[in-house]
Protein backbone atom coordinates (compact mmCIF):
# COMPACT_ATOMS: atom_id res chain seq x y z
CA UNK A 1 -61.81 76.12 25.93
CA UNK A 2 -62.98 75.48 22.33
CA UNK A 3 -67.30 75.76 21.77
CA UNK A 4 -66.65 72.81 19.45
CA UNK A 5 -67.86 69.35 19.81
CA UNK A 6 -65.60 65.96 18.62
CA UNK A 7 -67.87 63.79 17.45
CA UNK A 8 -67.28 59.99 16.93
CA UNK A 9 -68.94 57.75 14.81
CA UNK A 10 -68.62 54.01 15.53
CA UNK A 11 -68.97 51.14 12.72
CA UNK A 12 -72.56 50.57 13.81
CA UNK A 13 -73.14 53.63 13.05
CA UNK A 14 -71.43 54.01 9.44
CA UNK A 15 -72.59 50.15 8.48
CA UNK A 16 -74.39 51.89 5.51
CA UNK A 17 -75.91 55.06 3.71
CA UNK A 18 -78.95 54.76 5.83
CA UNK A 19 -76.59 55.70 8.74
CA UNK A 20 -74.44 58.20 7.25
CA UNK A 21 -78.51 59.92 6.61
CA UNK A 22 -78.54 59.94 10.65
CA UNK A 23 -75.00 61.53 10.83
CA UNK A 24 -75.83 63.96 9.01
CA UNK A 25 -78.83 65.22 10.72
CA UNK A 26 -77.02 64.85 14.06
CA UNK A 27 -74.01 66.98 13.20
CA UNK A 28 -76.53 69.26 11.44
CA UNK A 29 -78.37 69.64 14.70
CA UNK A 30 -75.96 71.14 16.53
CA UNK A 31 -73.37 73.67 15.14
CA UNK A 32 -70.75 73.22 17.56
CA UNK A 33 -70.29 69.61 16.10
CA UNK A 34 -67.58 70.28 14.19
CA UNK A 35 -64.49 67.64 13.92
CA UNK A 36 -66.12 63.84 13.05
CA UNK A 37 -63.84 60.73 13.91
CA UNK A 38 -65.38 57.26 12.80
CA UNK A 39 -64.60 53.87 12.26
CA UNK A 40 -64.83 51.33 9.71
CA UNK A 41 -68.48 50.62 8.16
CA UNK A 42 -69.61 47.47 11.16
CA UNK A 43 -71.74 44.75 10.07
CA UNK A 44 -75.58 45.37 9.10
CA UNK A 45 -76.78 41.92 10.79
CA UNK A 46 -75.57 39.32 13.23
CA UNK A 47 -73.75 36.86 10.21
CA UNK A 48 -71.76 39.66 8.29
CA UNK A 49 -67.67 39.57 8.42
CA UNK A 50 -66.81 43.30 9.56
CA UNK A 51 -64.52 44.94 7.73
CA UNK A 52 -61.66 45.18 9.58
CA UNK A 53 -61.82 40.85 9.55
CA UNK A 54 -62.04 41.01 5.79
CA UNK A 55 -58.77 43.43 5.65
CA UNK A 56 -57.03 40.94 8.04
CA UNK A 57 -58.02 37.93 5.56
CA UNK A 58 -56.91 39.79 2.99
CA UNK A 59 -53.74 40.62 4.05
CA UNK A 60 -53.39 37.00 5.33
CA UNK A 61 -53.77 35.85 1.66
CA UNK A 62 -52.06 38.29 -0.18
CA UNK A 63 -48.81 37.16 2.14
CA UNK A 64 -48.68 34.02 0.79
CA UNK A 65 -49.77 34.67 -2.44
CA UNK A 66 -53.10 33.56 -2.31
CA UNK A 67 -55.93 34.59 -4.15
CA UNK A 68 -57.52 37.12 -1.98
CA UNK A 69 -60.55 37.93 -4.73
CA UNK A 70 -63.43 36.87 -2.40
CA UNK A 71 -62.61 38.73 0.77
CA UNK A 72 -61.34 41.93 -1.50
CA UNK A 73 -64.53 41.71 -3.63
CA UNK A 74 -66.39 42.20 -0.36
CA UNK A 75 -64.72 44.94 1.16
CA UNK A 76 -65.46 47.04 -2.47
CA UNK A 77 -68.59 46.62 -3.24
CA UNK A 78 -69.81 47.52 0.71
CA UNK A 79 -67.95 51.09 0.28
CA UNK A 80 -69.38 51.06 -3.54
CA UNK A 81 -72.95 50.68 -1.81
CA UNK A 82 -72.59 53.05 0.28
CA UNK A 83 -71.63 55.49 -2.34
CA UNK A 84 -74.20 54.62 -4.35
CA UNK A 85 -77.15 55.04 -2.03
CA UNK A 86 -75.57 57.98 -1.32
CA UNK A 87 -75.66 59.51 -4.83
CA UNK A 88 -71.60 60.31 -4.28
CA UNK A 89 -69.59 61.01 -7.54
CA UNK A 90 -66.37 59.48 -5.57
CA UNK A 91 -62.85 58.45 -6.36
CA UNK A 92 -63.05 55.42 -4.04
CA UNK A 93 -62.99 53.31 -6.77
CA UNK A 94 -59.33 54.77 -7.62
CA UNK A 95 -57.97 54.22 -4.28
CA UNK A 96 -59.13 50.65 -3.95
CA UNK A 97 -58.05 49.38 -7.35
CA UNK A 98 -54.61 50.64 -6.51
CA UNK A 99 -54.86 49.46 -3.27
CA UNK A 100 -55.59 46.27 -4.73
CA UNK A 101 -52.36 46.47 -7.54
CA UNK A 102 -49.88 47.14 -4.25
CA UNK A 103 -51.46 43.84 -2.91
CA UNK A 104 -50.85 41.66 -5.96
CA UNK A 105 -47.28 42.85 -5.17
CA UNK A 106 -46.88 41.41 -1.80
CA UNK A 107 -44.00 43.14 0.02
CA UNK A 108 -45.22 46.50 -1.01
CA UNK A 109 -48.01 46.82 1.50
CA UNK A 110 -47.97 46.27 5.54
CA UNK A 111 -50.82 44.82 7.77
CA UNK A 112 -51.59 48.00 10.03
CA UNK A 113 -51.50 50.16 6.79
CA UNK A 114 -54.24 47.79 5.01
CA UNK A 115 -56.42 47.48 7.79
CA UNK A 116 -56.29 51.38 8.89
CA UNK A 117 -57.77 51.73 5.24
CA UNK A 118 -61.30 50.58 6.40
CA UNK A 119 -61.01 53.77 8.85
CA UNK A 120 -59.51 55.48 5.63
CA UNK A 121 -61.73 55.01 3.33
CA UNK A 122 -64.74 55.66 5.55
CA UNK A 123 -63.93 59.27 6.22
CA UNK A 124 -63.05 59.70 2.66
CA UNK A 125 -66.65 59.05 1.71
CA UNK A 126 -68.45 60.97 5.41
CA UNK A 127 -66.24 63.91 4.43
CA UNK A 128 -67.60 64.42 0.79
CA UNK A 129 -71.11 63.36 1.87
CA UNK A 130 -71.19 66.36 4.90
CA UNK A 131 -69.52 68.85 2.45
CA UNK A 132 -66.81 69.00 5.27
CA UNK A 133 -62.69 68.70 5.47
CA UNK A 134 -60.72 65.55 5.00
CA UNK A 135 -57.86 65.68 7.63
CA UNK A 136 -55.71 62.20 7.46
CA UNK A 137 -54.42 60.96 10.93
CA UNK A 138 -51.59 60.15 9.47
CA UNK A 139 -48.93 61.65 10.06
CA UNK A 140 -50.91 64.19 12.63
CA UNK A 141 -50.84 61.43 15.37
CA UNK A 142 -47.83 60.02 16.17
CA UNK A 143 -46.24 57.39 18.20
CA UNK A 144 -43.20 57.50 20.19
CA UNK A 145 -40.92 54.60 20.47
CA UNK A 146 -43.05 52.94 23.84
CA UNK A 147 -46.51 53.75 21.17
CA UNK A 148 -47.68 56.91 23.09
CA UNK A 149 -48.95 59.41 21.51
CA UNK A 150 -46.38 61.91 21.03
CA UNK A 151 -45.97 65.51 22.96
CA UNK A 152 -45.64 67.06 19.57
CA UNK A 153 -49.23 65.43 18.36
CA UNK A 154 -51.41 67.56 20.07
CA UNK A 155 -49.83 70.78 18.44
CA UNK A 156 -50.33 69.17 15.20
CA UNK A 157 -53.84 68.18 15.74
CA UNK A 158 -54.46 71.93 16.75
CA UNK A 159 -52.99 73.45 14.33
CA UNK A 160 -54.30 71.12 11.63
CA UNK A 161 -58.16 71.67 12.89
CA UNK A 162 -57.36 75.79 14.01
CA UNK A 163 -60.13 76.98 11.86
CA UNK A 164 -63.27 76.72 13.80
CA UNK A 165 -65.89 77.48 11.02
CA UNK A 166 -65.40 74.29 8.29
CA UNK A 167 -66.72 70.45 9.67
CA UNK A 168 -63.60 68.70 9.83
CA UNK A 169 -63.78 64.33 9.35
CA UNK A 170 -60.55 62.53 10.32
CA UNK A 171 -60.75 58.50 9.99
CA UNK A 172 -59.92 56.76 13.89
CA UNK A 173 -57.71 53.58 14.62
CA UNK A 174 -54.38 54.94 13.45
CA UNK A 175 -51.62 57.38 13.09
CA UNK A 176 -48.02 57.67 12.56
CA UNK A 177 -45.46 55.06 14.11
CA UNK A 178 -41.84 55.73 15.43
CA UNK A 179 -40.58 54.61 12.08
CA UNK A 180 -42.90 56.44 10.48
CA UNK A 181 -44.88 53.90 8.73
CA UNK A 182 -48.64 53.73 9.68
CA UNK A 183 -49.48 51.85 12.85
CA UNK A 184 -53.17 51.18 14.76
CA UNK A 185 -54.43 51.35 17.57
CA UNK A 186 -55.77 48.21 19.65
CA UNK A 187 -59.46 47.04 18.15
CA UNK A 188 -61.73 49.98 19.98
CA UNK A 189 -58.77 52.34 18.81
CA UNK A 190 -61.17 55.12 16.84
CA UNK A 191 -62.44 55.90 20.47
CA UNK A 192 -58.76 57.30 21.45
CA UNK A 193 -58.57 59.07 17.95
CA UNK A 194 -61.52 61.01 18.69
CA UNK A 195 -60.30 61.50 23.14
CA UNK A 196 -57.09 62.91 21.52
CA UNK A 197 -58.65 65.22 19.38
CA UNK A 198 -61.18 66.51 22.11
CA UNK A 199 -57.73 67.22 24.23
CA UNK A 200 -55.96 68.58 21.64
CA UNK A 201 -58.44 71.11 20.65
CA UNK A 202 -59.73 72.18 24.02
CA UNK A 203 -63.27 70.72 22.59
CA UNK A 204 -66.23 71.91 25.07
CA UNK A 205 -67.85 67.97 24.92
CA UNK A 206 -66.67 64.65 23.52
CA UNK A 207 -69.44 62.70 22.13
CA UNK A 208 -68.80 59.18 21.72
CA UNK A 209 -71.97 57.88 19.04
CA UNK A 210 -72.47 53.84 18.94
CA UNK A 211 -75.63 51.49 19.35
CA UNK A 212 -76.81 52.11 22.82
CA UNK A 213 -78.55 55.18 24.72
CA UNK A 214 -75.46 55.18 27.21
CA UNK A 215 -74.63 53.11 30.00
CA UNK A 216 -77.01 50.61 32.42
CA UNK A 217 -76.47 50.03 36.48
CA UNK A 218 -76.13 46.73 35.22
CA UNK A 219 -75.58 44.10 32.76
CA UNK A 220 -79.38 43.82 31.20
CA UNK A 221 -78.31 40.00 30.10
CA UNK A 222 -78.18 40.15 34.19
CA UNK A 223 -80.75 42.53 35.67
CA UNK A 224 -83.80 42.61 34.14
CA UNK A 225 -84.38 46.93 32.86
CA UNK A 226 -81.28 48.23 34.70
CA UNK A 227 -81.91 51.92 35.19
CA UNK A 228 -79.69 53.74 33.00
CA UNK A 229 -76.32 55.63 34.24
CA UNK A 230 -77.48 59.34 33.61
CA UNK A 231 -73.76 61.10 34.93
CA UNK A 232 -70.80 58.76 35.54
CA UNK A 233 -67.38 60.13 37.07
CA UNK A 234 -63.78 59.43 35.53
CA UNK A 235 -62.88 57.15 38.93
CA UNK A 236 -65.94 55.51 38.59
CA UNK A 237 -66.17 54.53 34.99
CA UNK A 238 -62.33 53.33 35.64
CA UNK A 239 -63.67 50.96 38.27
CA UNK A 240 -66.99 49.42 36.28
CA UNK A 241 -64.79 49.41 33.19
CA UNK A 242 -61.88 47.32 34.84
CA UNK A 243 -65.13 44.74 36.13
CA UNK A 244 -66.17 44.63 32.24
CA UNK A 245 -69.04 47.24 32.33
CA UNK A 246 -68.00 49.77 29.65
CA UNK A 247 -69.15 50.75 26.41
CA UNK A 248 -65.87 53.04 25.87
CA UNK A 249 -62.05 51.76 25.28
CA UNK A 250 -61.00 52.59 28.71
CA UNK A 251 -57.83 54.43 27.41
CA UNK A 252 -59.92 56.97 26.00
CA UNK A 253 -60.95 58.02 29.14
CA UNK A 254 -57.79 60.05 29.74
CA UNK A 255 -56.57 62.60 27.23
CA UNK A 256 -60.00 64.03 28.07
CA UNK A 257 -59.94 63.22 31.84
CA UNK A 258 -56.76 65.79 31.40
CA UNK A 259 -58.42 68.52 30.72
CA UNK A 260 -61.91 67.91 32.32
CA UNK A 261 -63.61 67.20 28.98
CA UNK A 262 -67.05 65.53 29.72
CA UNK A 263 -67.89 62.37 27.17
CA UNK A 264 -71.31 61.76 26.64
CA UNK A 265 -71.87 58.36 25.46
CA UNK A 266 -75.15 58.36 22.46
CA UNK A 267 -77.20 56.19 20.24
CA UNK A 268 -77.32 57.28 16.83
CA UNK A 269 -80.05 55.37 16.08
CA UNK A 270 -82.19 57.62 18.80
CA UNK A 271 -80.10 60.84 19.03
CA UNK A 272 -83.01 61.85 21.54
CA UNK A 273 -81.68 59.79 24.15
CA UNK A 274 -79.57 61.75 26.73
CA UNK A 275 -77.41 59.20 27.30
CA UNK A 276 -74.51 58.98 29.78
CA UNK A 277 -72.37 61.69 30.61
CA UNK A 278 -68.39 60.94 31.95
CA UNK A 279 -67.17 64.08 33.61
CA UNK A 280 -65.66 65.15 36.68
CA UNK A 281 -66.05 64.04 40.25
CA UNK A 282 -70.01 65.53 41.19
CA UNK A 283 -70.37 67.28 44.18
CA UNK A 284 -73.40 65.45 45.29
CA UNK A 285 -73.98 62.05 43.90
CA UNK A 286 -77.90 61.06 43.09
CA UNK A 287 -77.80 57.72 43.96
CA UNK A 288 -76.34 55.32 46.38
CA UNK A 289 -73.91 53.51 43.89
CA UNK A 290 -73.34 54.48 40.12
CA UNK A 291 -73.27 51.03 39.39
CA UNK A 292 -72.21 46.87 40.13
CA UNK A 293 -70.25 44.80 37.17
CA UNK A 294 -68.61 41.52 37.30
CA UNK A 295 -65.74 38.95 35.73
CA UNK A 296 -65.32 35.62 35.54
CA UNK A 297 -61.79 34.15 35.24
CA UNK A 298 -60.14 34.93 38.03
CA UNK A 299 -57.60 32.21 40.54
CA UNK A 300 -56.26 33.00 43.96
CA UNK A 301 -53.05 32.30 45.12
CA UNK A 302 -53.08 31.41 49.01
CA UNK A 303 -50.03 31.65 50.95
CA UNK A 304 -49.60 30.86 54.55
CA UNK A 305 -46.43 31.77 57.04
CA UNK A 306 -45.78 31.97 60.40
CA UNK A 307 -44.90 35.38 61.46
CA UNK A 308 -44.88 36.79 57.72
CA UNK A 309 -45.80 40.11 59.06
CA UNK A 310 -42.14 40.13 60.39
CA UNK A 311 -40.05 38.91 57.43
CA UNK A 312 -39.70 42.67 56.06
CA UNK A 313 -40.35 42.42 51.88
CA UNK A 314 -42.17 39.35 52.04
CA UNK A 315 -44.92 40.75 50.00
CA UNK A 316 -42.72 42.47 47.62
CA UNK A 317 -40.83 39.11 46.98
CA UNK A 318 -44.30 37.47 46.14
CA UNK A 319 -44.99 39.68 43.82
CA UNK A 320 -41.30 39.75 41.99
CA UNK A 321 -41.80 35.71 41.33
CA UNK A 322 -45.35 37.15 39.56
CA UNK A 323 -43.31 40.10 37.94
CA UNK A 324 -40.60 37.45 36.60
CA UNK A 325 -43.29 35.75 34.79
CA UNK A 326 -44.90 38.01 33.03
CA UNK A 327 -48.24 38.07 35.82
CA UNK A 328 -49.92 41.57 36.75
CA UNK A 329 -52.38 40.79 40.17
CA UNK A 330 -55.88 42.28 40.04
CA UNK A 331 -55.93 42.27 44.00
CA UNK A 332 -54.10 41.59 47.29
CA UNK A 333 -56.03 40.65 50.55
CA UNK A 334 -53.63 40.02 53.65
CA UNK A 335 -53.79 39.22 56.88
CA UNK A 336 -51.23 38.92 59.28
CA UNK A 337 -49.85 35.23 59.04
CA UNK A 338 -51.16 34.54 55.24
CA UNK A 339 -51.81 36.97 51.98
CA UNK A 340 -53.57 36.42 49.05
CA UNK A 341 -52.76 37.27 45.21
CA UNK A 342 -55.87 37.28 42.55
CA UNK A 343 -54.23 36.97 38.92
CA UNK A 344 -56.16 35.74 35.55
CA UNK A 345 -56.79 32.39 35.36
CA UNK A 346 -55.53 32.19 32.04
CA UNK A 347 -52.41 34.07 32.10
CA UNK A 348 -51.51 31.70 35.25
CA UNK A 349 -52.16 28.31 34.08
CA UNK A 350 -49.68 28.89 31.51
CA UNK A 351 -47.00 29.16 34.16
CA UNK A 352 -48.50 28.17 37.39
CA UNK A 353 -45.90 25.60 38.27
CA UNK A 354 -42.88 27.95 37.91
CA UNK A 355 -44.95 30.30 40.06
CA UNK A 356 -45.77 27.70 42.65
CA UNK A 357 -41.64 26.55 42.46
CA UNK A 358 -40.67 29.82 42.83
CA UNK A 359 -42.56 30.96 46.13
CA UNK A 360 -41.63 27.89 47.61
CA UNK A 361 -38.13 28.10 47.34
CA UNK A 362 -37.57 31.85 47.70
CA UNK A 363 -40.70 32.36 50.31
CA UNK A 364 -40.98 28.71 52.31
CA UNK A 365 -44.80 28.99 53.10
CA UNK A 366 -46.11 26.89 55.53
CA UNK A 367 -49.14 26.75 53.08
CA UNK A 368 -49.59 27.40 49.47
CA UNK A 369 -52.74 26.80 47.52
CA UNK A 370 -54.55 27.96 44.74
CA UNK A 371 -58.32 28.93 43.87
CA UNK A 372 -59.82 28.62 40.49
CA UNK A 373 -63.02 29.51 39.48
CA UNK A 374 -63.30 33.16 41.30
CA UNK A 375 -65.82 36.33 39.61
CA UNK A 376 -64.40 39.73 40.82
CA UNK A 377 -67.64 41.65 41.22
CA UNK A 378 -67.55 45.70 41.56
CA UNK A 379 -70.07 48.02 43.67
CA UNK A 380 -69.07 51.54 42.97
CA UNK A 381 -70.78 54.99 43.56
CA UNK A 382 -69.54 58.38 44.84
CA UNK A 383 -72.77 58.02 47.14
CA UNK A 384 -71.36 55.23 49.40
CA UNK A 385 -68.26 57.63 50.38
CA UNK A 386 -68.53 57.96 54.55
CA UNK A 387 -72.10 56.21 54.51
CA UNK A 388 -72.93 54.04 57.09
CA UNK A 389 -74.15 50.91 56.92
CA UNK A 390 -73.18 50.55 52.93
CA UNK A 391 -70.81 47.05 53.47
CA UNK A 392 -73.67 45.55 55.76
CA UNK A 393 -76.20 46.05 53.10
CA UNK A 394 -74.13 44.71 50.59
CA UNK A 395 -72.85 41.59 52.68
CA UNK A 396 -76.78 40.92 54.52
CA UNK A 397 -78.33 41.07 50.32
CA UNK A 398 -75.55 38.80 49.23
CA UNK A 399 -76.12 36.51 52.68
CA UNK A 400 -79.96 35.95 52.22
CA UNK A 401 -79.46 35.11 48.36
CA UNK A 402 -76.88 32.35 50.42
CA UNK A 403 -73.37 33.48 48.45
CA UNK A 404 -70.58 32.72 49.72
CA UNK A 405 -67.98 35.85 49.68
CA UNK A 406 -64.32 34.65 49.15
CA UNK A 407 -62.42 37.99 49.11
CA UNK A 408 -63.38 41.55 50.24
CA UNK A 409 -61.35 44.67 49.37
CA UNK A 410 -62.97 47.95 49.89
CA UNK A 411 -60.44 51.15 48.39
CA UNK A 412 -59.46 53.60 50.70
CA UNK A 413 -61.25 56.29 48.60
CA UNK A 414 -64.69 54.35 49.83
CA UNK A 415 -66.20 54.65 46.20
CA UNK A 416 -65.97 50.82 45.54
CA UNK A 417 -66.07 47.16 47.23
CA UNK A 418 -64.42 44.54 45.42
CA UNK A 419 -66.23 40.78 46.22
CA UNK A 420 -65.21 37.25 45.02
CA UNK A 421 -67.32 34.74 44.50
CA UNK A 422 -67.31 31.43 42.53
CA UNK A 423 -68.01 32.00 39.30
CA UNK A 424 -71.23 29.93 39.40
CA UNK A 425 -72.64 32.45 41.77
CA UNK A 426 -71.34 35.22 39.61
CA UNK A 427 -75.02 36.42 38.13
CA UNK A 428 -77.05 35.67 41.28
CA UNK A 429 -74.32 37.97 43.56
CA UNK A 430 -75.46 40.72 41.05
CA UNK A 431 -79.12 40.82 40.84
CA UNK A 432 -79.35 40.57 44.74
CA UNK A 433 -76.62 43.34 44.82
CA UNK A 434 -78.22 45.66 42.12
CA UNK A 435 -81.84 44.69 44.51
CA UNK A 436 -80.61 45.54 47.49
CA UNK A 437 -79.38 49.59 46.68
CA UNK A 438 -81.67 49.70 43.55
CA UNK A 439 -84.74 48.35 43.79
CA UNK A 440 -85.70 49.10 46.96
């Protein structure tokens, strides 16, 4: 394993050249931080477009052939301030006026090239600031034809970064398609970029920099001072991530779960702060649970049958008419006469009737119904594995706080329970959860 460190920046943290001052003091603190991913500069305050919006207008506009001045004029003169404060002799300038002449031309320019510039761009002006190496991600990442990353990548990321003694900055959020044009990642994307790197190098930690000092135990909108997550597992953050607690793009959990990288999740704006490590499964865990998240938007699908437990591929049928339309389930309760299928509201309304048509005819359920309105709420922990007496406490702090539970589903593995509750309960279910194994 590699003694370097991948650090990535995220657009909080590059908004301006009062930030790119606290990058360079953290990767100066620490020698082994060596290969810096980051983002596009974010927004300074609450009512400023980011960035990456103002490449998507631009794009819109130049499409049509459209004046795109007042977007463009923003995007140049935040990446001119920054150079500015920054005392950087830069050819930035260059790049964007060409940028600008391939736009006037329409056709000569693609979305996901034009909006991986803010990335672009970015590392461009971090890499002269540190004094450090430019390495594009494109073509060193690339795509196969189902958008994975490719075998032959990680080779090419090692071998590009195989000198340990320079500070290498590579811009996040894109790499090379399967026609070899540049293509993005989903919005979060520069998170993978820098997971990828950590992999391909064999880095010793993956530090992932942004606005907050780690993760909470729970939503503070929610709980009022959550204790912070100091140590988090790969299993666990999968299961608070999937219930909406996560301050990471959950794919970027795994090119570094691979090879047992830990991530430790910092605040740049107090690089004091711990903050929360991902790693391995612990031997002991310190607390009960790691942590309870919840989300809204969730409908059940109730079907009934006489003897279903019988009728061999019942289940699987139920699920096909789901698969046919396009519907992935979050959870399946059963019983022995009647199962259960949670799926996003959203996603269903838009075919709920061909779904309801579809089980009837193929299935012929005594009963079929369906729930709106359900919160999937998560309890998980590597502490509540073969602990008695976990459930009860749960299901007595949940019964005093009068909440009704609509579904249960406790994992095999023991290191989660699954709840459903009406959404209107959804913040309540929470803070008498998070009372009940924190507080007291």
């Amino acid at each position: 394993m590699s003694s370097r460190i991948v650090c990535k920046f995220g657009g909080s943290s590059v908004s301006d050249a009062r930030q790119f001052e606290k990058i360079k003091s953290i990767i100066g603190s620490d020698s082994k931080r060596k290969i810096v991913v980051v983002s596009a500069p974010g927004k300074r305050h609450a009512a400023e477009t980011k960035l990456t919006d103002l490449f998507y207008s631009v794009y819109d506009l130049a499409s049509k052939g459209i004046d795109f001045s007042v977007p463009w004029n923003l995007i140049c003169e935040r990446y001119r301030e920054i150079c500015r404060d920054l005392n950087l002799k830069t050819t930035i300038g260059d790049d964007l006026k060409a940028l600008e002449e391939k736009l006037k031309m329409r056709n000569e320019v693609s979305l996901d090239f034009l909006v991986s510039r803010g990335e672009f761009l970015c590392a461009r002006i971090m890499a002269e600031y540190l004094g450090a190496v430019f390495v594009d991600a494109f073509p060193m990442i690339a795509f196969d034809d189902r958008y994975r990353v490719s075998a032959e990548s990680y080779g090419a990321i090692a071998e590009s970064l195989k000198d340990e003694s320079p500070v290498y900055v590579v811009p996040g959020f894109y790499g090379k398609g399967a026609r070899g044009d540049v293509k993005t990642f989903t919005r979060g994307g520069s998170d993978i970029t820098g997971a990828i790197l950590a992999h391909a190098v064999d880095a010793e930690m993956y530090e992932n920099w942004t606005d907050v000092s780690g993760m909470l135990m729970a939503d503070p909108r929610i709980v009022k001072n959550p204790l912070p997550i100091e140590y988090v597992s790969y299993r666990e953050i999968r299961e608070l991530a999937y219930s909406g607690a996560s301050v990471l793009h959950d794919e970027s959990i795994a090119p570094c779960r691979a090879k047992n990288i830990p991530i430790n999740i910092r605040n740049t704006n107090r690089p004091e702060d711990a903050g929360t490590i991902i790693g391995p499964t612990p031997e002991k865990a310190n607390r009960l649970i790691t942590g309870v998240a919840g989300r809204k938007g969730f409908s059940m699908i109730y079907i009934e049958k006489g003897m279903m437990n019988k009728e061999i591929g019942f289940g699987r049928r139920v699920l096909g008419v789901l698969e046919n339309e396009g519907l992935s389930y979050e959870l399946c309760p059963s019983a022995i006469d009647s199962m259960s299928v949670v799926v996003d509201t959203h996603a269903l309304e838009a075919v709920q009737q061909r779904v309801l048509e579809d089980i009837k005819q193929q299935m012929r359920p005594d009963q079929i119904k369906i729930f709106g309105g359900i919160s999937l709420i998560a309890t998980v922990g590597h502490g509540m594995t073969n602990r008695i007496g976990v459930a009860a406490k749960l299901f007595t702090a949940l019964a005093e706080q009068e909440i009704n539970i609509r579904i249960i589903d406790q994992g095999s593995s023991q290191i989660n329970i699954i709840i459903g509750v009406d959404e209107s309960q959804t913040e309540r279910a929470i803070q008498a959860i998070y009372g009940a194994f924190v507080e007291d």
